[in-house]
Protein backbone atom coordinates (compact mmCIF):
# COMPACT_ATOMS: atom_id res chain seq x y z
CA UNK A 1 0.00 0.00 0.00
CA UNK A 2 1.13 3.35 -1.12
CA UNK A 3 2.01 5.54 2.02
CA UNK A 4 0.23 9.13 1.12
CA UNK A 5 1.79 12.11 1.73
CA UNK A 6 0.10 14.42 4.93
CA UNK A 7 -0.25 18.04 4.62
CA UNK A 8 1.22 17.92 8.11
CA UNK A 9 3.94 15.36 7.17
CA UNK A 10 5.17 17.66 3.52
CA UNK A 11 4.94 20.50 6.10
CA UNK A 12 7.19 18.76 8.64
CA UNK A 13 9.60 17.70 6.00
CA UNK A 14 10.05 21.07 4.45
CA UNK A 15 10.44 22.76 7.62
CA UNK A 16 13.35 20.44 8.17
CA UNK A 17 14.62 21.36 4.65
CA UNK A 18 14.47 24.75 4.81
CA UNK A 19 15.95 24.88 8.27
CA UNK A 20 19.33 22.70 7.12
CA UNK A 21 19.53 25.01 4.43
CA UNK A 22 19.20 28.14 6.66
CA UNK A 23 21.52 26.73 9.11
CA UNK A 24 24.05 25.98 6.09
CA UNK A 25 24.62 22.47 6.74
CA UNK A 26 23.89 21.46 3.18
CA UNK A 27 26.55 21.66 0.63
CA UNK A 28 24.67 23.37 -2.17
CA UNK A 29 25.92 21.53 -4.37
CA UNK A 30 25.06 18.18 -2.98
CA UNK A 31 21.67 19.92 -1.36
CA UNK A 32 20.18 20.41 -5.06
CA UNK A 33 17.94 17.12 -4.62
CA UNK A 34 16.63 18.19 -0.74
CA UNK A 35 15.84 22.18 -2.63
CA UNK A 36 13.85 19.91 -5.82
CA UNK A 37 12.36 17.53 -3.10
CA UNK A 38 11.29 20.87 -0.87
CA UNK A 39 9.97 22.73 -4.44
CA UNK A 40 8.03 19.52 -4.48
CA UNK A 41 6.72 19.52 -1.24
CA UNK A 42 5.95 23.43 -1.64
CA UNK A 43 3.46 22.69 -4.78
CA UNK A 44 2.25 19.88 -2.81
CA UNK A 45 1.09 22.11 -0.01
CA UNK A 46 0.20 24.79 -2.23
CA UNK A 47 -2.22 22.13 -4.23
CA UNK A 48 -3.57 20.82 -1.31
CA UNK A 49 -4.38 24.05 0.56
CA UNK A 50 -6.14 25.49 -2.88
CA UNK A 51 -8.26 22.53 -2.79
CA UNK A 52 -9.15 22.68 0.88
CA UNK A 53 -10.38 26.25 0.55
CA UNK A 54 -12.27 25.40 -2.45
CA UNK A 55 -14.12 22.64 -0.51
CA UNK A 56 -14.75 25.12 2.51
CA UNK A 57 -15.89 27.64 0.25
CA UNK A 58 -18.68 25.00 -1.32
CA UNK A 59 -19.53 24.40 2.12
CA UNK A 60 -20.31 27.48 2.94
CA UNK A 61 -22.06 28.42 0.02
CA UNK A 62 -24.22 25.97 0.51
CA UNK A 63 -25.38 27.03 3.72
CA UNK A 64 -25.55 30.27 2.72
CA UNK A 65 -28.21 29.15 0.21
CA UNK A 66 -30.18 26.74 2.98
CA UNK A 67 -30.17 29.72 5.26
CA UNK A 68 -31.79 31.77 2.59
């Protein structure tokens, strides 16, 4: 079974990232997969979160129209 990816796990992991990269311990040169795989987990995120508001929005539109 395929082991999905969380929007709190991607958010964990490119925390992490981002804070080895602030904290300089990745060779740049060697740290271009971890910047693709945090790009990655970015669009994930960014994806998911569009889709979640979407869904919240149809939710309350439809109550909007029940109240009505």
């Amino acid at each position: 079974m395929k082991n999905e990816l969380t929007l709190s796990k991607a958010f964990e992991e490119l925390e992490k990232i981002t804070a080895e990269f602030e904290r300089g311990e990745i060779d740049l040169e060697k740290g271009v997969p971890k910047f693709k795989k945090g790009l990655e987990l970015a669009k994930f995120l960014k994806e998911k979160l569009s889709k979640i508001e979407n869904e919240i929005e149809e939710i309350k539109d439809k109550f909007e129209v029940e109240s009505n």
